[in-house]
Protein backbone atom coordinates (compact mmCIF):
# COMPACT_ATOMS: atom_id res chain seq x y z
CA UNK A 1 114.97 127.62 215.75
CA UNK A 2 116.58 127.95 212.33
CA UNK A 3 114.36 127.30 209.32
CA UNK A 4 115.62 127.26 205.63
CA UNK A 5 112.80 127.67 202.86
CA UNK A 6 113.72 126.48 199.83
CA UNK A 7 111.77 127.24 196.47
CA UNK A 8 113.43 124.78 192.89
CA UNK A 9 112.63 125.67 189.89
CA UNK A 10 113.17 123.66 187.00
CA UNK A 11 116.50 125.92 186.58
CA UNK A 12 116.78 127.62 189.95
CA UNK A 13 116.63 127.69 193.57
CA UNK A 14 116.03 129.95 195.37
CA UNK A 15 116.64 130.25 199.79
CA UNK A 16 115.63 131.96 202.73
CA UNK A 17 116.80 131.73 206.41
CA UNK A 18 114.60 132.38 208.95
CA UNK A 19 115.38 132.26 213.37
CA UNK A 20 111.40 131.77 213.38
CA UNK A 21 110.55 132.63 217.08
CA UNK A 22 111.93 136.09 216.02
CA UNK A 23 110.48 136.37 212.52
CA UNK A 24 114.07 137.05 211.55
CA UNK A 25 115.70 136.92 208.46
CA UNK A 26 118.97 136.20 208.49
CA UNK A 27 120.06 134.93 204.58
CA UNK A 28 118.66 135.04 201.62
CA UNK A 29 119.60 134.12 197.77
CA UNK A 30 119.47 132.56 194.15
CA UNK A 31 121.23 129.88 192.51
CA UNK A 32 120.35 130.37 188.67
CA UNK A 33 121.22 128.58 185.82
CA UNK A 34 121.23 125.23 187.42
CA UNK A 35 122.15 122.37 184.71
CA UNK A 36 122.44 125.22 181.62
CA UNK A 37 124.82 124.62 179.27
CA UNK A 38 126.30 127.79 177.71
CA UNK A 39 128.62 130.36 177.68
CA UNK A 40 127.23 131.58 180.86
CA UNK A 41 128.26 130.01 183.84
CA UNK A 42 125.43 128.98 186.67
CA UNK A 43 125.53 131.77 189.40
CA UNK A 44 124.90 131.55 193.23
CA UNK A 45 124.04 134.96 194.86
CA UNK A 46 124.17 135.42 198.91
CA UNK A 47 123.20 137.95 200.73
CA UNK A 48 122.71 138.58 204.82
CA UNK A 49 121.13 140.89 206.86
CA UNK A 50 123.90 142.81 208.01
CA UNK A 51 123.87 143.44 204.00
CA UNK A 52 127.27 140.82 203.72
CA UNK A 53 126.98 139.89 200.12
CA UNK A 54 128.83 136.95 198.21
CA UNK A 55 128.58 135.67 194.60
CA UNK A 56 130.33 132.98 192.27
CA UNK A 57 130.26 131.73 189.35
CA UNK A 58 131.07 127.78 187.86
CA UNK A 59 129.55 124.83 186.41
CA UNK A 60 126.09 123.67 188.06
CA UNK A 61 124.59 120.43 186.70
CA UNK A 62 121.78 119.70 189.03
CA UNK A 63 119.96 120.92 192.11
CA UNK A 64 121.94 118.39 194.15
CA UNK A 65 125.18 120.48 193.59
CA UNK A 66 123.59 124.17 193.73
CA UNK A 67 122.01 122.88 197.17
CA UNK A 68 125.72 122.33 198.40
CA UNK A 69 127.23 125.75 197.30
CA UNK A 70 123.85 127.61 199.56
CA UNK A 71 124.99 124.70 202.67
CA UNK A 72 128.80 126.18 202.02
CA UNK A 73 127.77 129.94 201.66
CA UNK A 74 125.59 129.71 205.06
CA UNK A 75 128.48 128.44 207.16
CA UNK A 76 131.37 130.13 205.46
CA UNK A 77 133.34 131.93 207.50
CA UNK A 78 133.24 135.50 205.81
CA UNK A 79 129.48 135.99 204.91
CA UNK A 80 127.88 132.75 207.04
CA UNK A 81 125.32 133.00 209.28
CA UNK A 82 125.36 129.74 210.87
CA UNK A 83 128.84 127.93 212.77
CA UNK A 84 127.46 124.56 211.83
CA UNK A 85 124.55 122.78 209.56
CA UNK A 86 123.17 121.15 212.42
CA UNK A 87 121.81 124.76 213.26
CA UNK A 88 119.53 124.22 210.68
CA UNK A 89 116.13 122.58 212.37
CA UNK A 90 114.12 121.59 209.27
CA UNK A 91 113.55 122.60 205.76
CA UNK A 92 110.42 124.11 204.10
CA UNK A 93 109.47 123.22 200.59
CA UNK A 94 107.24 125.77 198.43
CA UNK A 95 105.55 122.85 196.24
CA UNK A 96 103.34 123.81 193.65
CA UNK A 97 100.60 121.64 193.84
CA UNK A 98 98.94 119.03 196.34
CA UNK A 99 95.56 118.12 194.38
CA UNK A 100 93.41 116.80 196.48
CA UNK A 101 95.66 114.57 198.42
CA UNK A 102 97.50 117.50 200.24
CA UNK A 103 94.80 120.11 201.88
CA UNK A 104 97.84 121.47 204.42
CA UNK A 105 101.39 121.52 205.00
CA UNK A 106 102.65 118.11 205.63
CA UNK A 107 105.80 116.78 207.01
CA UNK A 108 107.38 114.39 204.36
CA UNK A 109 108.36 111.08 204.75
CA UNK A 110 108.66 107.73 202.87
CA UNK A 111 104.93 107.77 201.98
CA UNK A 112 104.54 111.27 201.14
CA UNK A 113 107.42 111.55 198.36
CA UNK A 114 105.60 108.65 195.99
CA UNK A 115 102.07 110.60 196.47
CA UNK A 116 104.03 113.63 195.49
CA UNK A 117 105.02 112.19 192.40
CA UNK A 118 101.65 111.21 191.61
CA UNK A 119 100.93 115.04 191.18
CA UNK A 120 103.50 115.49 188.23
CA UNK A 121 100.69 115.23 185.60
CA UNK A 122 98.43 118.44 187.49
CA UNK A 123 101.44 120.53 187.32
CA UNK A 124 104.41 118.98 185.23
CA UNK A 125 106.47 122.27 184.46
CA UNK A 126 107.13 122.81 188.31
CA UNK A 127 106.83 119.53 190.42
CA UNK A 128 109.53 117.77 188.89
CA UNK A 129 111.66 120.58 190.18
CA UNK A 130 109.77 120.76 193.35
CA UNK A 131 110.68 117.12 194.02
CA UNK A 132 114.64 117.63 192.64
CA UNK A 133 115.01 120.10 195.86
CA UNK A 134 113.16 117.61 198.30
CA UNK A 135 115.44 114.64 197.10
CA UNK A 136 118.34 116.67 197.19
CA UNK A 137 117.82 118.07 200.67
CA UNK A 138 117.11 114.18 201.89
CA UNK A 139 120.58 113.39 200.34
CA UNK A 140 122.42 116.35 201.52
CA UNK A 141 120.49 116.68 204.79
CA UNK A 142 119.55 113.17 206.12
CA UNK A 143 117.84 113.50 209.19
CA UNK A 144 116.96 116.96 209.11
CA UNK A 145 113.06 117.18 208.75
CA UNK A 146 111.62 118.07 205.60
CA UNK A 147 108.05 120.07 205.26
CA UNK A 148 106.17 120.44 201.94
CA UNK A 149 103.27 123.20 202.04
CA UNK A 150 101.65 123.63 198.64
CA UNK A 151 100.70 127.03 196.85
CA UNK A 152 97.01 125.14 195.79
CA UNK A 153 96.20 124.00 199.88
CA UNK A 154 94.71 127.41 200.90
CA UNK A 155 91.94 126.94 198.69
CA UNK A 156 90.71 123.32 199.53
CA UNK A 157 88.00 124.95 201.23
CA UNK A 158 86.00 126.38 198.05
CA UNK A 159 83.00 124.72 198.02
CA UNK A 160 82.46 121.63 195.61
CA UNK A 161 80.12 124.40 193.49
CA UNK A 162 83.37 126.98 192.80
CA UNK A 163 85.99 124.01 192.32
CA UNK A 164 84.04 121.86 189.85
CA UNK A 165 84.03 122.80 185.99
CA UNK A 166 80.93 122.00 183.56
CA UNK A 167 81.92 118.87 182.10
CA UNK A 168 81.12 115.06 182.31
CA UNK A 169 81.35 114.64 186.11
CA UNK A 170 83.41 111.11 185.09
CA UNK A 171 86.49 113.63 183.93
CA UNK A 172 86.35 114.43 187.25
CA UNK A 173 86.64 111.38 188.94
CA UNK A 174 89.55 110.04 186.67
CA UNK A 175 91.73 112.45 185.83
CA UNK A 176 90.85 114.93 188.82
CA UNK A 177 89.75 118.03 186.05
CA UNK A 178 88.81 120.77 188.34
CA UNK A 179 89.51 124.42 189.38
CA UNK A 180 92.36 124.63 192.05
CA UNK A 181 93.59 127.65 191.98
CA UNK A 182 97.00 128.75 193.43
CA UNK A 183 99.32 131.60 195.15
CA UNK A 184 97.85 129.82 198.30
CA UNK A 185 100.44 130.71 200.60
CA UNK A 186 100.83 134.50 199.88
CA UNK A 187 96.70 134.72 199.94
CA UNK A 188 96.49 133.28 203.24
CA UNK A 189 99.49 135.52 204.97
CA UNK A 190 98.47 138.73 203.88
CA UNK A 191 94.58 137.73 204.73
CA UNK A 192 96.07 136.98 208.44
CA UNK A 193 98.24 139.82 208.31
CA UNK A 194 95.66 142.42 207.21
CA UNK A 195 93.71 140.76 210.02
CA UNK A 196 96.35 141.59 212.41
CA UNK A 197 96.75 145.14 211.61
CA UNK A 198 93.03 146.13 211.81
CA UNK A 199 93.13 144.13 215.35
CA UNK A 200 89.89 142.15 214.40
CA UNK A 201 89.53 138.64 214.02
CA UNK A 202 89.95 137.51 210.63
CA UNK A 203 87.26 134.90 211.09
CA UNK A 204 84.39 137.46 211.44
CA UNK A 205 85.99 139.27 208.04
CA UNK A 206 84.72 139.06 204.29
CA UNK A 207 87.65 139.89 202.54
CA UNK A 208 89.39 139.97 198.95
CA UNK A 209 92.90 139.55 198.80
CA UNK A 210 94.62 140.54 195.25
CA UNK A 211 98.14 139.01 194.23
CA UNK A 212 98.89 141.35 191.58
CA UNK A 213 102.25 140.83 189.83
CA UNK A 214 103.64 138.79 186.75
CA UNK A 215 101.29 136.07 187.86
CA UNK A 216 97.93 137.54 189.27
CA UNK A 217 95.33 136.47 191.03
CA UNK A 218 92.12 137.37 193.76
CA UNK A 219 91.08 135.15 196.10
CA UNK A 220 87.14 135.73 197.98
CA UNK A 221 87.44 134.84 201.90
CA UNK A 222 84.83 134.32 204.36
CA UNK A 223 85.86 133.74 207.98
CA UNK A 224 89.63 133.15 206.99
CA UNK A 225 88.36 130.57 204.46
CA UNK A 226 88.61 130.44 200.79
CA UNK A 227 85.49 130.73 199.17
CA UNK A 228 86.63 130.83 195.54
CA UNK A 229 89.76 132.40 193.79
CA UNK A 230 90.47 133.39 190.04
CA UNK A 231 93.07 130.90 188.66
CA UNK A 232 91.87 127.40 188.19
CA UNK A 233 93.04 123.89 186.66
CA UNK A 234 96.22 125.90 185.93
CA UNK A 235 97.62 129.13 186.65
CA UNK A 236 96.70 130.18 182.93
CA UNK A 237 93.02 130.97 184.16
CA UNK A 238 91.46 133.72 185.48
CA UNK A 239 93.33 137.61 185.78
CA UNK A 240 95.18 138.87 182.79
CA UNK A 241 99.12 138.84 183.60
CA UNK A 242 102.40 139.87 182.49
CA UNK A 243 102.38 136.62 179.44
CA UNK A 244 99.56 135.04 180.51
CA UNK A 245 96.06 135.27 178.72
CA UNK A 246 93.59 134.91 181.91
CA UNK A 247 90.31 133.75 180.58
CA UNK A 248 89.82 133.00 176.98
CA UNK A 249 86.92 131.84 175.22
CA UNK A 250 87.42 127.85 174.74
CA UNK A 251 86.08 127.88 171.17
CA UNK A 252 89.05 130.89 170.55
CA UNK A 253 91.55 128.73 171.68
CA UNK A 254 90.39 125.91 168.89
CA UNK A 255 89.95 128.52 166.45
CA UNK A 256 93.73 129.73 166.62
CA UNK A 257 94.99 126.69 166.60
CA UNK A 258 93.80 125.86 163.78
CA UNK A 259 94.39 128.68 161.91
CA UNK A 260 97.89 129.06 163.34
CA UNK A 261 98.35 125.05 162.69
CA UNK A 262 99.45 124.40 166.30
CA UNK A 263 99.92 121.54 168.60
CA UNK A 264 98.13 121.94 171.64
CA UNK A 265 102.27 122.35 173.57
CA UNK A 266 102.49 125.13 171.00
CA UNK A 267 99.21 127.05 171.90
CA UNK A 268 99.91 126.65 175.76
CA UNK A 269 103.08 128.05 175.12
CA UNK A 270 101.27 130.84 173.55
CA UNK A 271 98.91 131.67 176.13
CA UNK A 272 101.30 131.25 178.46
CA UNK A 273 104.38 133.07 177.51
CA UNK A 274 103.35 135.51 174.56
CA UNK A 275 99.76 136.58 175.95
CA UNK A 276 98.51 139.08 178.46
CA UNK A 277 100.32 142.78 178.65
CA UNK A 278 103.17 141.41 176.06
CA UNK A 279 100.69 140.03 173.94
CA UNK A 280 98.21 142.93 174.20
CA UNK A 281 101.04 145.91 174.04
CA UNK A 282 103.50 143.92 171.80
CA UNK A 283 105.82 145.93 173.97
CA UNK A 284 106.17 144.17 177.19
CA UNK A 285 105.26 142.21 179.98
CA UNK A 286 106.15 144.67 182.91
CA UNK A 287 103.47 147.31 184.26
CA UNK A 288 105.92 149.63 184.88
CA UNK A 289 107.06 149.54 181.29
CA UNK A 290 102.69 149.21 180.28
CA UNK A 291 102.44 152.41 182.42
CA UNK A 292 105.15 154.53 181.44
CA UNK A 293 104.11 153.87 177.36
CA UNK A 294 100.55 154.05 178.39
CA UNK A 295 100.81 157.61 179.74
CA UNK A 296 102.75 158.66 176.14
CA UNK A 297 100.38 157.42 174.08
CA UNK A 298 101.04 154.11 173.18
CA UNK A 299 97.86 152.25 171.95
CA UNK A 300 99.07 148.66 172.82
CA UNK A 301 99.90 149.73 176.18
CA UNK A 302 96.81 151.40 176.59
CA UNK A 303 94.54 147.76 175.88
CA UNK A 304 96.58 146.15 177.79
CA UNK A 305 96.10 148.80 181.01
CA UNK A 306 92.25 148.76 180.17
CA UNK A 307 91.51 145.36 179.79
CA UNK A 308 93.56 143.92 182.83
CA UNK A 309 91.81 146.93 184.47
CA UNK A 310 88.15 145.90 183.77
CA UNK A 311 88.81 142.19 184.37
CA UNK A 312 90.22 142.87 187.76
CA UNK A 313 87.27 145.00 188.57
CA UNK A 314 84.96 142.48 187.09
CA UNK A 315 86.37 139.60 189.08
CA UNK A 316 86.22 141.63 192.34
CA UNK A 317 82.65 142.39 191.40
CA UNK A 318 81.86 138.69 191.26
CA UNK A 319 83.54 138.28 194.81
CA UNK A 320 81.69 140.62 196.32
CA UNK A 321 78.55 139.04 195.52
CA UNK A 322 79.76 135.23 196.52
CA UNK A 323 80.67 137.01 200.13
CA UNK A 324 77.50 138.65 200.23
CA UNK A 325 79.36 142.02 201.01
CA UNK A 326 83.18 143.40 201.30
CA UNK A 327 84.83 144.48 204.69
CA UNK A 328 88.78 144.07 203.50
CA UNK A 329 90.60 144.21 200.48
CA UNK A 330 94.43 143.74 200.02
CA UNK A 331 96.70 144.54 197.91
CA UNK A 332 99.83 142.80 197.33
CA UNK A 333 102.28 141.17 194.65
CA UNK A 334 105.00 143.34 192.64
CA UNK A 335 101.66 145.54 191.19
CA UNK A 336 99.85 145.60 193.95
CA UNK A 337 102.65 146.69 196.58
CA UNK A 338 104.18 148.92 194.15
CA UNK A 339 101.35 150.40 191.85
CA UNK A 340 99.55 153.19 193.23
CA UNK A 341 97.44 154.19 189.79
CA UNK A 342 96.31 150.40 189.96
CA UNK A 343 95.26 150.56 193.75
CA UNK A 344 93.67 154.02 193.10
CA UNK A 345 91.74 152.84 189.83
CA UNK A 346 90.49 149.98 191.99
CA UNK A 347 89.42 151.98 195.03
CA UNK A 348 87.24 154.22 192.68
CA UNK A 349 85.83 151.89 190.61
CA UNK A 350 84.59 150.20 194.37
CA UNK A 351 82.70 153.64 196.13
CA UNK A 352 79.86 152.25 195.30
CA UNK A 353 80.27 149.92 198.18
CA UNK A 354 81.30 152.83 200.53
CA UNK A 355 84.92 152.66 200.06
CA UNK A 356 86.83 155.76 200.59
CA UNK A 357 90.48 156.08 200.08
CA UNK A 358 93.27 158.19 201.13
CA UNK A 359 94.63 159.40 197.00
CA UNK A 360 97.86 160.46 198.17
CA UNK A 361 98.96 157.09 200.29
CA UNK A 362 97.09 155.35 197.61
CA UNK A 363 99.45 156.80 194.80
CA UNK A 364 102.28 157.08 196.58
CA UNK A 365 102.75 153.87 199.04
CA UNK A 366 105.75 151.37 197.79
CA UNK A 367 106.63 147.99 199.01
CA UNK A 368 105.26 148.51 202.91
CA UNK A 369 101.94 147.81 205.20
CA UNK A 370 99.60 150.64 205.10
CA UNK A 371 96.09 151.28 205.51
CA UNK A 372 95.01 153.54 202.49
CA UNK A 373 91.28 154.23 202.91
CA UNK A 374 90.04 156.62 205.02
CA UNK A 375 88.92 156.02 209.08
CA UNK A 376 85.10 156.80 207.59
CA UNK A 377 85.42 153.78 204.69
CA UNK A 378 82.75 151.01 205.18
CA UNK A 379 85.66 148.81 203.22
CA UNK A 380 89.10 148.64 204.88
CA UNK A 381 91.63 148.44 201.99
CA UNK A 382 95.37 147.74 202.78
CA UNK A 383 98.62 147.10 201.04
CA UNK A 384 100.70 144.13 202.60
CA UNK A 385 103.68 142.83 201.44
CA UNK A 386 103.33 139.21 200.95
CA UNK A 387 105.94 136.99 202.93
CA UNK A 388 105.65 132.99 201.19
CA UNK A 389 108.48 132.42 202.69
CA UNK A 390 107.98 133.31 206.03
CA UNK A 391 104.72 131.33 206.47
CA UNK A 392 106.35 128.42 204.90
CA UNK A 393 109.17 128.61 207.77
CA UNK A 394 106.20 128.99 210.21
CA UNK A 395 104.52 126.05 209.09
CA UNK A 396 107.59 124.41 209.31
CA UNK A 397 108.35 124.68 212.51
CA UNK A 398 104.89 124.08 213.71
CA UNK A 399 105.02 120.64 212.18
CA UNK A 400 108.70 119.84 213.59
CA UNK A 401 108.29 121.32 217.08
């Protein structure tokens, strides 16, 4: 059965193609620029499996249109992958955000589309876009069944004393104020996965999985369920990350503003897009550019290495205590598949918990599964490549089958 996954952005969207019985990829790519006006045209890059690659360039106004060009590029007869559309079984939506409505994938029909909707306010910069794709696949694609699974539905199962914030309990109940916490889909694959390699049951595991990337984030799991995770109302909270502050003191953030005389849009923007290792190294938001200045010397670099360093130990820390012990931890994201000084600072900051690690597949591993601690570690730590997209086809086709 052919699955596509389909991920909109406010100004993208991006595809997969999966035959899911096989776990096989078969097409993959980016529409960018969608409804930009500019010099620059909107862009649609295709690529197969066999490595066929295709790209053009035009005019893109909405998602409606850039959904068309990925229909035409899958059946086109040069760099296709499918004779017809109706090849295509059902279509996977990454959504951002299902509150408290949506604690699982769900299949979406004429009742689920209004409640989705109703979820704009917890997450406005990415559901509207979210819902463009939906509504342009149910134009496009009547008939063909349409899945949302949510990046906040993993971690339903904290318990009601890791979800709920300090406040009035009534700004609860209204307006739903509340930690949620997200990269749900990528936490809960590599926690199965990592499962699967060791060959034990990932209900008898205590386990930390770490998203590490551009947007971080650790997630504590007991018996394959979520016990508490690091990002929160939004994914502001929690991990420092590549422009995003992680925690801040909420008596800072009223101090800057007012000193900076900004609107509350204009000091999320801040936090959000001029914080973390940009902010901290005024140099950039990449780790590999952070590690290459931080090895010549570069002071801003430096912080920002150090303190996303000792708040990623420090949240780990915290984990470890609300499992009452550590047998897994995973690595994954751009910096955690990629970043063996990262992994290896980790690992030693963690013997203390008998954790033993292989240094050389801990430096040197890039992009693939691999056990790196030794066979005598009491803590099992493994890098897994996380696969969104995948799961999101899975879950798809175990809701359409």
């Amino acid at each position: 059965m052919k699955i596509l996954v389909l991920n909109s952005g406010s100004s993208s969207l991006k595809y997969k193609l999966f035959e899911v019985e096989k776990d096989s990829l078969l097409a993959w790519g980016l529409v960018e620029r969608i409804g930009i006006q500019g010099t620059t045209s909107a862009r649609l890059r295709h690529e197969t499996k066999e490595g066929r690659t295709y790209q053009e360039e035009h005019e893109i106004p909405d998602h409606g249109l850039a959904l068309q060009l990925v229909l035409q590029a899958l059946v086109h007869p040069e760099h296709g992958v499918l004779s017809s559309l109706a090849e295509i079984a059902g279509v996977g939506h990454r959504v951002l955000h299902g509150g408290e409505i949506f604690t699982e994938a769900v299949k979406i029909d004429h009742e689920v589309l209004p409640r989705l909707k109703e979820l704009i306010p917890l997450g406005p910069l990415h559901m509207p876009a979210n819902i463009m794709g939906i509504e342009a696949c149910r134009r496009i694609m009547p008939g063909v069944p349409q899945v949302a699974v949510f990046d906040t539905s993993f971690h339903q199962t904290m318990p009601r004393a890791a979800y709920l914030y300090a406040i009035p309990t009534e700004y609860y109940r209204s307006f739903k104020i509340r930690k949620y916490g997200f990269h749900g889909t990528s936490h809960r694959y590599v926690s199965a996965r990592a499962a699967e390699i060791l060959g034990v049951p990932l209900a008898t595991l205590r386990m930390i999985t770490l998203h590490l990337g551009n947007g971080s984030s650790a997630a504590a799991i007991k018996d394959g369920r979520c016990l508490d995770t690091t990002m929160g109302f939004t994914p502001l909270e929690g991990l420092v990350m590549g422009t995003r502050s992680g925690d801040i003191a909420p008596a800072a953030v009223a101090f800057l503003a007012k000193a900076l005389k900004l609107d509350w849009d204009g000091f999320v923007d801040l936090l959000n897009k001029k914080s973390g290792f940009l902010g901290l190294s005024g140099l950039s938001a990449d780790m590999r550019d952070i590690q290459k200045a931080r090895a010549e010397g570069h002071q801003g670099a430096i912080d920002a290495y150090e303190v996303f360093r000792h708040r990623l130990i420090k949240h780990i820390g915290a984990f470890v205590a609300v499992l009452g012990g550590l047998d897994v931890l995973v690595f994954t994201g751009g910096i955690g598949e990629n970043d063996g000084i990262v992994r290896e600072d980790v690992c030693r900051a963690l013997a203390y918990l008998g954790l033993t690690y292989d240094p050389e597949l801990t430096l040197t591993i890039r992009g693939r599964e691999a056990v790196i601690s030794r066979e005598d570690s009491r803590v099992k730590v493994l890098v897994v490549p996380t696969n969104e997209e995948l799961l999101i086809a899975r879950d798809t086709y175990r809701l359409i089958s």
